[in-house]
PDB file of N, CA and C in Angstrom:
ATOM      1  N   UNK A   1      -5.446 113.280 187.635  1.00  0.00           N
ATOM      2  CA  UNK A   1      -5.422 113.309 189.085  1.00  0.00           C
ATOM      3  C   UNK A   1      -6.822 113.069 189.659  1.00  0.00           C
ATOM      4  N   UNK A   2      -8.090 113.670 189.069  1.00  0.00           N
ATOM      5  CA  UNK A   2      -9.073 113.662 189.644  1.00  0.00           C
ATOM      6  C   UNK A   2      -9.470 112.106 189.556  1.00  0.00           C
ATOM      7  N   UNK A   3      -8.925 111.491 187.890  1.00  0.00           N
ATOM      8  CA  UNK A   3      -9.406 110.502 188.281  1.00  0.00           C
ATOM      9  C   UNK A   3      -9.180 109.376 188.871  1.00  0.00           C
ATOM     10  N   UNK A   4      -7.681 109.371 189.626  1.00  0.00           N
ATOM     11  CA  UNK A   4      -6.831 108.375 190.389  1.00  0.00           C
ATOM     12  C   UNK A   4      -7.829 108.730 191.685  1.00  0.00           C
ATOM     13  N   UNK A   5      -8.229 109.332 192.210  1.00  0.00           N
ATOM     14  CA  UNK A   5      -8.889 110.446 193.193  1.00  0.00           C
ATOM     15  C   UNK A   5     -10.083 109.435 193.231  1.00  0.00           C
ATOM     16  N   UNK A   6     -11.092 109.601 191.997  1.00  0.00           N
ATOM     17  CA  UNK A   6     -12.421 108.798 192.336  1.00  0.00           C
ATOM     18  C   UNK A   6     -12.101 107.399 192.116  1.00  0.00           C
ATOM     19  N   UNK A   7     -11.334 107.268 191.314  1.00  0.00           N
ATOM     20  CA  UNK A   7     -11.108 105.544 191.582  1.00  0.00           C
ATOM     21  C   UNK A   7     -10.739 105.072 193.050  1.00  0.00           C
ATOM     22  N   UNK A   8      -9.937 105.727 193.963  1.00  0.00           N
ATOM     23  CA  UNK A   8      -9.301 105.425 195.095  1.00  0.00           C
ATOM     24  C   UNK A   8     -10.578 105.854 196.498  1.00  0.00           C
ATOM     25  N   UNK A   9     -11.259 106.617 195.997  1.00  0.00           N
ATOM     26  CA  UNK A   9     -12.043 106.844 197.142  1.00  0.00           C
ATOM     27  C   UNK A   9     -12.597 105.762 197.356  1.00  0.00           C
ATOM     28  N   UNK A  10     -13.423 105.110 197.054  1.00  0.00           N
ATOM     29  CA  UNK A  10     -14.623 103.959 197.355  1.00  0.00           C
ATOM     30  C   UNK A  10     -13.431 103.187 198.161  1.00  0.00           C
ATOM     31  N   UNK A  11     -12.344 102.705 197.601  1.00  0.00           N
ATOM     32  CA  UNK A  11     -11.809 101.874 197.963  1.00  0.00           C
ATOM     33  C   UNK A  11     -11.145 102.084 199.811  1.00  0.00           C
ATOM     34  N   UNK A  12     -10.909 103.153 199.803  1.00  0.00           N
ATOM     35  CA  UNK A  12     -10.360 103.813 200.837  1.00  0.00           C
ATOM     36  C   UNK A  12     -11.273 103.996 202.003  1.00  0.00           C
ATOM     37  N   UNK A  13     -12.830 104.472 201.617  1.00  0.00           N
ATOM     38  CA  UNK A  13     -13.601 104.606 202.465  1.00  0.00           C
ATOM     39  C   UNK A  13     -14.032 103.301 202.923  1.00  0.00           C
ATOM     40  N   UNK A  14     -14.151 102.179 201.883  1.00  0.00           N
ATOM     41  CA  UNK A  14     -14.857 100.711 202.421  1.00  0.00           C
ATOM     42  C   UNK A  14     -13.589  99.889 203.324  1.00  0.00           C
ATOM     43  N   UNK A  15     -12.008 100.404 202.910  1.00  0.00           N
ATOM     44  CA  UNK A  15     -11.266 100.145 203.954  1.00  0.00           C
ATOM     45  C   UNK A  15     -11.546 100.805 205.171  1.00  0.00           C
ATOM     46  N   UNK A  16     -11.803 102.401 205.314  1.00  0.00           N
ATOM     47  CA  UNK A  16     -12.056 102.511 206.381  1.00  0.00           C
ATOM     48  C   UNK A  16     -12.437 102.369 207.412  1.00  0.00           C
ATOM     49  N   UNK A  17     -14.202 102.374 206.493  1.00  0.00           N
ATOM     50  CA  UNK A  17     -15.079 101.733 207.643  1.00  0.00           C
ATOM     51  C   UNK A  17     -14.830  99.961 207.727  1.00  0.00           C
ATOM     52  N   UNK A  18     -14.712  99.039 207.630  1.00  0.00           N
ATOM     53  CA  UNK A  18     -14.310  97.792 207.835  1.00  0.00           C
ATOM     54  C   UNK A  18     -13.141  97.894 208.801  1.00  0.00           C
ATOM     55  N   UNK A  19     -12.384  98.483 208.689  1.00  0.00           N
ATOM     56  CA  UNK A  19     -11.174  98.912 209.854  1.00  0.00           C
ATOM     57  C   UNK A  19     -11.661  99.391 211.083  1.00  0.00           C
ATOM     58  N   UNK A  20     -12.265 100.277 211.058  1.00  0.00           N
ATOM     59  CA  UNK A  20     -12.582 101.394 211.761  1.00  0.00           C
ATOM     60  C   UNK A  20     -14.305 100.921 212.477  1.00  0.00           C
ATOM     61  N   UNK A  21     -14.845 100.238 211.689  1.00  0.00           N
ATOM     62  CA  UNK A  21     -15.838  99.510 212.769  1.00  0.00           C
ATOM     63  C   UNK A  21     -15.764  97.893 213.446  1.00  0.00           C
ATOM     64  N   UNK A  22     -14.364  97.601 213.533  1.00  0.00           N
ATOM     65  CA  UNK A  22     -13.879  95.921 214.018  1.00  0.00           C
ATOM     66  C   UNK A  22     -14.146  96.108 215.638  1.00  0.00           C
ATOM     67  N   UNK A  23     -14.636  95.560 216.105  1.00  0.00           N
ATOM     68  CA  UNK A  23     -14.653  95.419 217.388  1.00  0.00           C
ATOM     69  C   UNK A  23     -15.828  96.202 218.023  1.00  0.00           C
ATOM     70  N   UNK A  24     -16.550  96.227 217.414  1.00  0.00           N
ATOM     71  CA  UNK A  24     -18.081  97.160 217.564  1.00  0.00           C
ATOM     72  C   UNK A  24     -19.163  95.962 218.067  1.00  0.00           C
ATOM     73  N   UNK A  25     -18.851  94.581 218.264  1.00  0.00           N
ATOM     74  CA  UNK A  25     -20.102  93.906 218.559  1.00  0.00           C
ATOM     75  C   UNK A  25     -20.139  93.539 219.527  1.00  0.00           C
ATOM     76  N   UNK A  26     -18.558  93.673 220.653  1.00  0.00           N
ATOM     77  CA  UNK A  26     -19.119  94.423 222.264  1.00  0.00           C
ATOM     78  C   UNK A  26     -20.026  95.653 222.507  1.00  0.00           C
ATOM     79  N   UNK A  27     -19.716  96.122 221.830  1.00  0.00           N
ATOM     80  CA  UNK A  27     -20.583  97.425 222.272  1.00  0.00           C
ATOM     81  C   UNK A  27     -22.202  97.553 221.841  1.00  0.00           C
ATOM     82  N   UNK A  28     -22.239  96.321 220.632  1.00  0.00           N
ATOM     83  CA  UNK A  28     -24.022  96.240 219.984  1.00  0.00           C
ATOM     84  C   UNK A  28     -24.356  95.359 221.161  1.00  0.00           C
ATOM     85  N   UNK A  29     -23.538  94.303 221.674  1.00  0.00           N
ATOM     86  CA  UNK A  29     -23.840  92.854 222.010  1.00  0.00           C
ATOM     87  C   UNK A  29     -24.711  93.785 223.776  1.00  0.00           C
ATOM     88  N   UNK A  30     -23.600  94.876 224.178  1.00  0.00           N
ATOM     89  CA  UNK A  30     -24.546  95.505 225.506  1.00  0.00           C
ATOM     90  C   UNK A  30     -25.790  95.505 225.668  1.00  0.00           C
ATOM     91  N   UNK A  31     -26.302  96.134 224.307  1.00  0.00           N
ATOM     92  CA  UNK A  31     -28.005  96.524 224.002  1.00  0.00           C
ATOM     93  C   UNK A  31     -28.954  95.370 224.742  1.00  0.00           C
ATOM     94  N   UNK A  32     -28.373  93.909 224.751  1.00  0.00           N
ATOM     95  CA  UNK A  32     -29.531  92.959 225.247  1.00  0.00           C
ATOM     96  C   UNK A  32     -29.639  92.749 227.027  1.00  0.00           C
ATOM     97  N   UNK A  33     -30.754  92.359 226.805  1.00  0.00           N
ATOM     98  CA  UNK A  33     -31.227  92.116 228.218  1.00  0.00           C
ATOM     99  C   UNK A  33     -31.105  90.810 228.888  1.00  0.00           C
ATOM    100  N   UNK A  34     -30.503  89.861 227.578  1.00  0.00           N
ATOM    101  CA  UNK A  34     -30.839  88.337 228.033  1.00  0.00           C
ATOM    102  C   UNK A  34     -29.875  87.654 226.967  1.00  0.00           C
ATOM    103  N   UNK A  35     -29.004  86.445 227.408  1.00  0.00           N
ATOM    104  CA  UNK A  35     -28.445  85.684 226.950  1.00  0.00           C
ATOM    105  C   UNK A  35     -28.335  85.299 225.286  1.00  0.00           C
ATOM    106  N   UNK A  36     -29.607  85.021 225.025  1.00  0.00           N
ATOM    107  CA  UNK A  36     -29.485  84.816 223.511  1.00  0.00           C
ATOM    108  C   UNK A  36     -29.818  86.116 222.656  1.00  0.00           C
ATOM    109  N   UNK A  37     -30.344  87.096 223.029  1.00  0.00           N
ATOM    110  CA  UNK A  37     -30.072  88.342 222.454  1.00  0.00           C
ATOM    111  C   UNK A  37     -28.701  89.179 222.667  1.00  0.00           C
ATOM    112  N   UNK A  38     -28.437  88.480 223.845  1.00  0.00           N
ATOM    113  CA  UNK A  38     -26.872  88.753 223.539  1.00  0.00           C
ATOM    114  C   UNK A  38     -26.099  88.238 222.226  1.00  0.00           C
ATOM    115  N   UNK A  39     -26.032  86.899 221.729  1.00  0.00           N
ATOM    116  CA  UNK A  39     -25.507  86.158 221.127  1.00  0.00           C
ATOM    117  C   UNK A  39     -25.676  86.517 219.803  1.00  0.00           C
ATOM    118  N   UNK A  40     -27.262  87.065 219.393  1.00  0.00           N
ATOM    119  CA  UNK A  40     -27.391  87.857 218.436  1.00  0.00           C
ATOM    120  C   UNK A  40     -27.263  89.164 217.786  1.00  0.00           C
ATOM    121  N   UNK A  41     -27.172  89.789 218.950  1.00  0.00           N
ATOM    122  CA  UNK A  41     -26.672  91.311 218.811  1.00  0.00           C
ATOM    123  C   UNK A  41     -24.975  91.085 218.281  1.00  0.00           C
ATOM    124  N   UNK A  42     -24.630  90.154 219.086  1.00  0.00           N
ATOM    125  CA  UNK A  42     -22.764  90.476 219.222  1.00  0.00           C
ATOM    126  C   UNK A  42     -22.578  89.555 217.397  1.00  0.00           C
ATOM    127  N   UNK A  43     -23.818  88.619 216.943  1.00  0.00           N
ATOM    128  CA  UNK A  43     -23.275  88.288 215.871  1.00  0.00           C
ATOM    129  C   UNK A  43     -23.797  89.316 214.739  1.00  0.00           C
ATOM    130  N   UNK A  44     -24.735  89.840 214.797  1.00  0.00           N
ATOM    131  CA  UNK A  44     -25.260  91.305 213.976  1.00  0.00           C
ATOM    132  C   UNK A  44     -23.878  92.333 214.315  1.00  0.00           C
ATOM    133  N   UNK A  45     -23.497  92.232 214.898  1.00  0.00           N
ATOM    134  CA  UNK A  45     -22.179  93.309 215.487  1.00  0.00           C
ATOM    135  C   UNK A  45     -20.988  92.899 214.659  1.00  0.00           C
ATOM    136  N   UNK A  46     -20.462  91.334 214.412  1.00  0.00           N
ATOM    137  CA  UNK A  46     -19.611  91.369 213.627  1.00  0.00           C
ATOM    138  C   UNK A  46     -19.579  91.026 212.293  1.00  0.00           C
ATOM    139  N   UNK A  47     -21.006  91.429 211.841  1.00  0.00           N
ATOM    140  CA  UNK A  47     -21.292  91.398 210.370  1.00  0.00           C
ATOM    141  C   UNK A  47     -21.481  93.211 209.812  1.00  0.00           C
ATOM    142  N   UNK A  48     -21.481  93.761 210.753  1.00  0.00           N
ATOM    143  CA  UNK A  48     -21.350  95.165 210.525  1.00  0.00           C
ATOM    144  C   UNK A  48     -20.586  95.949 209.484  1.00  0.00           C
ATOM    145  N   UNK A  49     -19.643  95.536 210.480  1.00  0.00           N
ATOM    146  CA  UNK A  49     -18.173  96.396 209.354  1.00  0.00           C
ATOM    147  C   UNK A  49     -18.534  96.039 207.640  1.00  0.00           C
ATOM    148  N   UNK A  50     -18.676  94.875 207.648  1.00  0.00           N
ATOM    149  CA  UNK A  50     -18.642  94.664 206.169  1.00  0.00           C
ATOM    150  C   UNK A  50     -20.182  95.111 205.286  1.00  0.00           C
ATOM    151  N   UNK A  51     -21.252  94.928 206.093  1.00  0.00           N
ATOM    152  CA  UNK A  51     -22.131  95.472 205.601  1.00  0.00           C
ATOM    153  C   UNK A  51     -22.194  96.807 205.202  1.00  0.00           C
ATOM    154  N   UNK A  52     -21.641  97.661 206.472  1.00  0.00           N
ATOM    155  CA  UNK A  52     -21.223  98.928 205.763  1.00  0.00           C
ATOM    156  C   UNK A  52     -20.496  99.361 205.181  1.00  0.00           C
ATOM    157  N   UNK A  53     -19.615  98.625 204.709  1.00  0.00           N
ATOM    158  CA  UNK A  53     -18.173  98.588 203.619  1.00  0.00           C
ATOM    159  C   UNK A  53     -18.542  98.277 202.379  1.00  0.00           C
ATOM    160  N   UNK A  54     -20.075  96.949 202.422  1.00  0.00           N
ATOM    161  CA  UNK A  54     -20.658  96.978 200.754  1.00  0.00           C
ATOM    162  C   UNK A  54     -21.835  98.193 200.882  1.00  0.00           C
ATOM    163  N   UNK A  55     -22.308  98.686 201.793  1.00  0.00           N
ATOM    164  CA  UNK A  55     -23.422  99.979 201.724  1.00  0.00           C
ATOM    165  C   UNK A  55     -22.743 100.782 200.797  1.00  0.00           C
ATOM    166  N   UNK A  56     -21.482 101.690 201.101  1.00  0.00           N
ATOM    167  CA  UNK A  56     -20.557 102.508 201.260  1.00  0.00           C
ATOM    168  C   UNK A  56     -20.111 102.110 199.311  1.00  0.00           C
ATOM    169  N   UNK A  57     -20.089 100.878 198.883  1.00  0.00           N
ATOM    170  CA  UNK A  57     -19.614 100.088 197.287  1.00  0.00           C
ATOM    171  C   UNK A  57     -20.713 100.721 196.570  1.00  0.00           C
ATOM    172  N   UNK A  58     -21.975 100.455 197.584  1.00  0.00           N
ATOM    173  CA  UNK A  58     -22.905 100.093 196.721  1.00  0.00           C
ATOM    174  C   UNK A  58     -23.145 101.915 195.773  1.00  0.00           C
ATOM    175  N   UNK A  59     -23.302 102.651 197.345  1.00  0.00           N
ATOM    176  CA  UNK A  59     -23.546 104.059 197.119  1.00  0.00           C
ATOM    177  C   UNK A  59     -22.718 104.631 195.812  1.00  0.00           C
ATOM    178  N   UNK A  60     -21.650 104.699 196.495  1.00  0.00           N
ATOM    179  CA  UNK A  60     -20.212 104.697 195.230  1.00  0.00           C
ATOM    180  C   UNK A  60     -20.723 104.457 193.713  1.00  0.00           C
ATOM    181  N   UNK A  61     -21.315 103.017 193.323  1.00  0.00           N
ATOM    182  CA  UNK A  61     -21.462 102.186 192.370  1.00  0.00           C
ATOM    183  C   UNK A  61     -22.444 103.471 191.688  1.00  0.00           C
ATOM    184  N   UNK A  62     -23.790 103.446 192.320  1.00  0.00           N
ATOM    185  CA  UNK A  62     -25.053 104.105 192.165  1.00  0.00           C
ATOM    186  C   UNK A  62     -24.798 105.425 191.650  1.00  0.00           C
ATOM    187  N   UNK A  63     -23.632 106.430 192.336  1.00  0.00           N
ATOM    188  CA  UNK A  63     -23.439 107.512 192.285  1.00  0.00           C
ATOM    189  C   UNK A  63     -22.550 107.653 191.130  1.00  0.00           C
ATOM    190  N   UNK A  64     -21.505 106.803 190.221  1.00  0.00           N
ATOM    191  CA  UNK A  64     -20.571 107.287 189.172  1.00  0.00           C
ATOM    192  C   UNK A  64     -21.491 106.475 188.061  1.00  0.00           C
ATOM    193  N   UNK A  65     -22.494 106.079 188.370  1.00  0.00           N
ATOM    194  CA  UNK A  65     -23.610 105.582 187.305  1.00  0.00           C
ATOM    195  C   UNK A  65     -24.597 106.795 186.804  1.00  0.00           C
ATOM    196  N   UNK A  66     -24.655 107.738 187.708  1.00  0.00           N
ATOM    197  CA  UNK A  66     -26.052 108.973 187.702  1.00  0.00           C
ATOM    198  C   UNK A  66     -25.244 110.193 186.370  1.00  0.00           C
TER     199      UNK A  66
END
């Protein structure tokens, strides 16, 4: 059980957050003051989710290695 448990977590949490941060690069894209920092914020915004979905792998990876 425990270990269906750690196999399924990583997977569950990098679904999460990828789910759960979609639509976040209206809300980064606000931060600018001007047109093309708009354009860059809102595209840093929808590279998010997944960046923190491989952060979230990576940690995982690092941590059943220790």
């Amino acid at each position: 059980m425990t270990r269906v448990l750690l196999a399924l977590a990583p997977a569950a949490l990098m679904l999460a957050l990828s789910l759960g941060l979609t639509g976040i690069e209206s809300w980064v894209a606000s931060f600018a003051t001007s047109e093309g920092a708009r354009l860059m914020l809102g595209r840093a915004g929808l590279a998010l989710p997944y960046a923190a979905a491989g952060l979230a792998g990576v940690i995982f990876l690092f941590a059943a290695a220790a």
